[in-house]
Protein backbone atom coordinates (compact mmCIF):
# COMPACT_ATOMS: atom_id res chain seq x y z
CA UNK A 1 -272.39 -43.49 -122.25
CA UNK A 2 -271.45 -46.70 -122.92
CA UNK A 3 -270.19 -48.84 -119.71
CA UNK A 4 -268.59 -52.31 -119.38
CA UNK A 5 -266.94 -54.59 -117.00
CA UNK A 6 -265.59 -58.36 -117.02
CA UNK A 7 -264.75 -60.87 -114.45
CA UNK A 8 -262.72 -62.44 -116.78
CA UNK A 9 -262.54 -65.72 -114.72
CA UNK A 10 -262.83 -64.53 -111.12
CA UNK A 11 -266.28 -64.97 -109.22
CA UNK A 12 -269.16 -63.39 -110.49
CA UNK A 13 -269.38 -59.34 -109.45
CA UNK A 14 -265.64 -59.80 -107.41
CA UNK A 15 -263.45 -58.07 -110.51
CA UNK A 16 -265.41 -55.56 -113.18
CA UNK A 17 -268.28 -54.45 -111.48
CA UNK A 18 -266.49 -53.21 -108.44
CA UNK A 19 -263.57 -51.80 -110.62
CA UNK A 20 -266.11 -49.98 -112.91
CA UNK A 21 -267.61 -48.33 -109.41
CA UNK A 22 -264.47 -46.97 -108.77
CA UNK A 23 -264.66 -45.41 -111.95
CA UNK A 24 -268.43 -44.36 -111.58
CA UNK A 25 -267.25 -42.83 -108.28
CA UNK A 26 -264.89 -40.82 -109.71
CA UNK A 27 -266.87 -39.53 -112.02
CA UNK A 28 -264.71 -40.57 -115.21
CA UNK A 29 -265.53 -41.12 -118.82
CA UNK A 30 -263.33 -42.19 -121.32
CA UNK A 31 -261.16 -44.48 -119.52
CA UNK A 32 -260.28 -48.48 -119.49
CA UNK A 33 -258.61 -50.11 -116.48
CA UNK A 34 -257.53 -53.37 -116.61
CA UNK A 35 -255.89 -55.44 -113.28
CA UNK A 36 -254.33 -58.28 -114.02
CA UNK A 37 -253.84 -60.60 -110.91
CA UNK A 38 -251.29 -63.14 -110.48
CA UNK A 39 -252.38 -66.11 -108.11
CA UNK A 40 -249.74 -66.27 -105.25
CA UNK A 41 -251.39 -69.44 -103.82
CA UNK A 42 -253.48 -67.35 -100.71
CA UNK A 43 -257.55 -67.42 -101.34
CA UNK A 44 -258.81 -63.98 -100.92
CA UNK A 45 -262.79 -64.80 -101.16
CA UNK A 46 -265.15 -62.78 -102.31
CA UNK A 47 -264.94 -59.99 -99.99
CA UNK A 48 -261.18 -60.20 -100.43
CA UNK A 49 -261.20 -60.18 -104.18
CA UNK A 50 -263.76 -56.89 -104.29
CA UNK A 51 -261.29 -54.85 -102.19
CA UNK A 52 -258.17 -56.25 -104.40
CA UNK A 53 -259.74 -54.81 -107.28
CA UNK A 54 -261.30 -51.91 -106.20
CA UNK A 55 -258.22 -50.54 -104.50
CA UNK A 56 -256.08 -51.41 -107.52
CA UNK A 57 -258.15 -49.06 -109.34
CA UNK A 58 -257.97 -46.30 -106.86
CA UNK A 59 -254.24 -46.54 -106.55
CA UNK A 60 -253.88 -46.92 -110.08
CA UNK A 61 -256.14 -43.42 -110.14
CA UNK A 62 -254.06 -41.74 -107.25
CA UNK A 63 -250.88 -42.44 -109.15
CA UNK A 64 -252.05 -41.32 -113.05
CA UNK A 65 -254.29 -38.40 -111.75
CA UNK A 66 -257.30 -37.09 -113.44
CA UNK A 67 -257.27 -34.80 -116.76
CA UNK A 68 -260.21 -32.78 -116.98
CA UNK A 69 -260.71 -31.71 -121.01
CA UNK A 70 -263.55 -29.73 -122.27
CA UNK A 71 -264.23 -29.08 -126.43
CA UNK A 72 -263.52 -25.29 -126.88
CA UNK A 73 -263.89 -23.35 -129.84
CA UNK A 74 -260.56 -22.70 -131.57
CA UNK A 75 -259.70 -19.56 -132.22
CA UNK A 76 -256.72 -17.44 -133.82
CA UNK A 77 -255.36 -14.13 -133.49
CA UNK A 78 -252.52 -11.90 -135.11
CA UNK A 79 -250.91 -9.85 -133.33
CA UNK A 80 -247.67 -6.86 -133.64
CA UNK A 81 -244.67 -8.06 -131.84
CA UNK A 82 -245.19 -5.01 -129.42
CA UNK A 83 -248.17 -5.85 -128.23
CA UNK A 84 -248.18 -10.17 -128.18
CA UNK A 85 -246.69 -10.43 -124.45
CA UNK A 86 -248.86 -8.46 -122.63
CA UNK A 87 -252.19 -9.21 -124.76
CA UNK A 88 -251.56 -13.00 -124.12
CA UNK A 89 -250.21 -12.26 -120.21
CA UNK A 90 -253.52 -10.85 -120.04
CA UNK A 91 -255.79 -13.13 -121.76
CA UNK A 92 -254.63 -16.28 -119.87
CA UNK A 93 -254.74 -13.95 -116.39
CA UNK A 94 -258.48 -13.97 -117.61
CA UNK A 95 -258.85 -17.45 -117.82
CA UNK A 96 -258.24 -18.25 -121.55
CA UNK A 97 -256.26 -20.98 -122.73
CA UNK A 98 -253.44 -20.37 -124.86
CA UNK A 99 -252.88 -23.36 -126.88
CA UNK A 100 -250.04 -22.15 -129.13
CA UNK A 101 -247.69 -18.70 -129.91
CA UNK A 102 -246.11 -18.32 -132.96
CA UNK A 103 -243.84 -15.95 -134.18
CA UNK A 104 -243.06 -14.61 -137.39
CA UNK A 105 -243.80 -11.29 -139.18
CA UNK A 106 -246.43 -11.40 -136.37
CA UNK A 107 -247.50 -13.07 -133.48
CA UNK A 108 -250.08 -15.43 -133.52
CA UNK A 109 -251.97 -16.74 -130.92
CA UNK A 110 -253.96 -20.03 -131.06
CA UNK A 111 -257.12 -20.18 -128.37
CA UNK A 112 -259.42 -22.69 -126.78
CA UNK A 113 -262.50 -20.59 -126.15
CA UNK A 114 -265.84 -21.99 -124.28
CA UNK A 115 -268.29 -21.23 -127.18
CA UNK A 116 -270.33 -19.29 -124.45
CA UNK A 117 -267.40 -16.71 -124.02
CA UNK A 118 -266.74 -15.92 -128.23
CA UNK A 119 -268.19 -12.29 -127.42
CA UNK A 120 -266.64 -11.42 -124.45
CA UNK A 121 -263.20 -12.53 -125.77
CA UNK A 122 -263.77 -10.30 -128.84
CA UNK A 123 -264.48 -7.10 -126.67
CA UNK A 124 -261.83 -8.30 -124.34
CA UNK A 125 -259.15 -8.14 -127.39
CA UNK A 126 -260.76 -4.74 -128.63
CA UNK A 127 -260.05 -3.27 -125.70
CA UNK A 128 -256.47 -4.83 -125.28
CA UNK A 129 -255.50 -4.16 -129.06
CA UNK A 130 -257.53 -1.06 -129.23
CA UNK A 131 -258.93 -2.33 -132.44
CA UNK A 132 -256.16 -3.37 -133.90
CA UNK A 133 -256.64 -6.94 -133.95
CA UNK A 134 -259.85 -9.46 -133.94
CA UNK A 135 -260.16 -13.12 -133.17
CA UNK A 136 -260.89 -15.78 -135.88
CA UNK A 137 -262.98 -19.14 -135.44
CA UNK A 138 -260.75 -22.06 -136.59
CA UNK A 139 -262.91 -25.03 -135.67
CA UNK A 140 -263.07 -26.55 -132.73
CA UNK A 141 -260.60 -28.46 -130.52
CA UNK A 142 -260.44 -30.72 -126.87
CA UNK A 143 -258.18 -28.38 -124.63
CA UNK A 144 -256.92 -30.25 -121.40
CA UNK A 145 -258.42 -27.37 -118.29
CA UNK A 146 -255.96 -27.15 -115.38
């Protein structure tokens, strides 16, 4: 992981090192925050200008929120028109993710699937199709987990 933080002018340690330990804290990767400051003529000090910064990154994280994504296998399945509602009602009731339902001559249904879980999703649609349909490995894609 590759980490990196600037004063950009301010004391030494008073701007990007405290900002990127808000970061740390949280437990976040891929992510940039900037704060830019405007100087409205009252000294803060050092102490002052750690707790500017770091709270302007926490609000600024309170107020976006946090996405959580994970890379899933990506996987596709056909399915008759009769069958498509309650197959994918029952696949995301068991914690798949549904990424995208088309319909035309049949229903398809596009899947983010933790590699781990590839052979208990193709029993699971056995059983729900009764054999009539089986998933297929696309690639691989990052799905956004709730």
């Amino acid at each position: 992981m590759t980490a990196r933080s600037s004063d950009d002018g301010e004391p030494a340690g008073t701007a990007g090192a405290p900002m990127l330990e808000v970061l740390r804290g949280a437990r976040l990767t891929e992510v940039v925050a900037v704060v830019t400051r405007w100087f409205g003529g009252t000294l803060l000090g050092a102490g002052g200008l750690v707790r500017a910064y770091s709270d302007a990154v926490r609000l600024g994280l309170a107020e976006a929120g946090v996405r959580r994504r994970e890379l899933r296998q990506e996987v596709t399945l056909g399915l008759d028109h009769a069958i498509a509602g309650r197959v994918e009602s029952e696949l995301r009731s068991r914690g798949y993710a549904v990424l995208d339902t088309s319909y035309a001559a049949a229903v398809t249904l596009r899947l983010g699937v933790p590699g781990d879980r590839l052979p208990e999703l193709t029993a699971a649609v056995a059983e729900l199709t009764g054999g009539s349909a089986a998933p297929t490995r696309d690639g691989e894609s990052w799905v956004d987990i709730p």
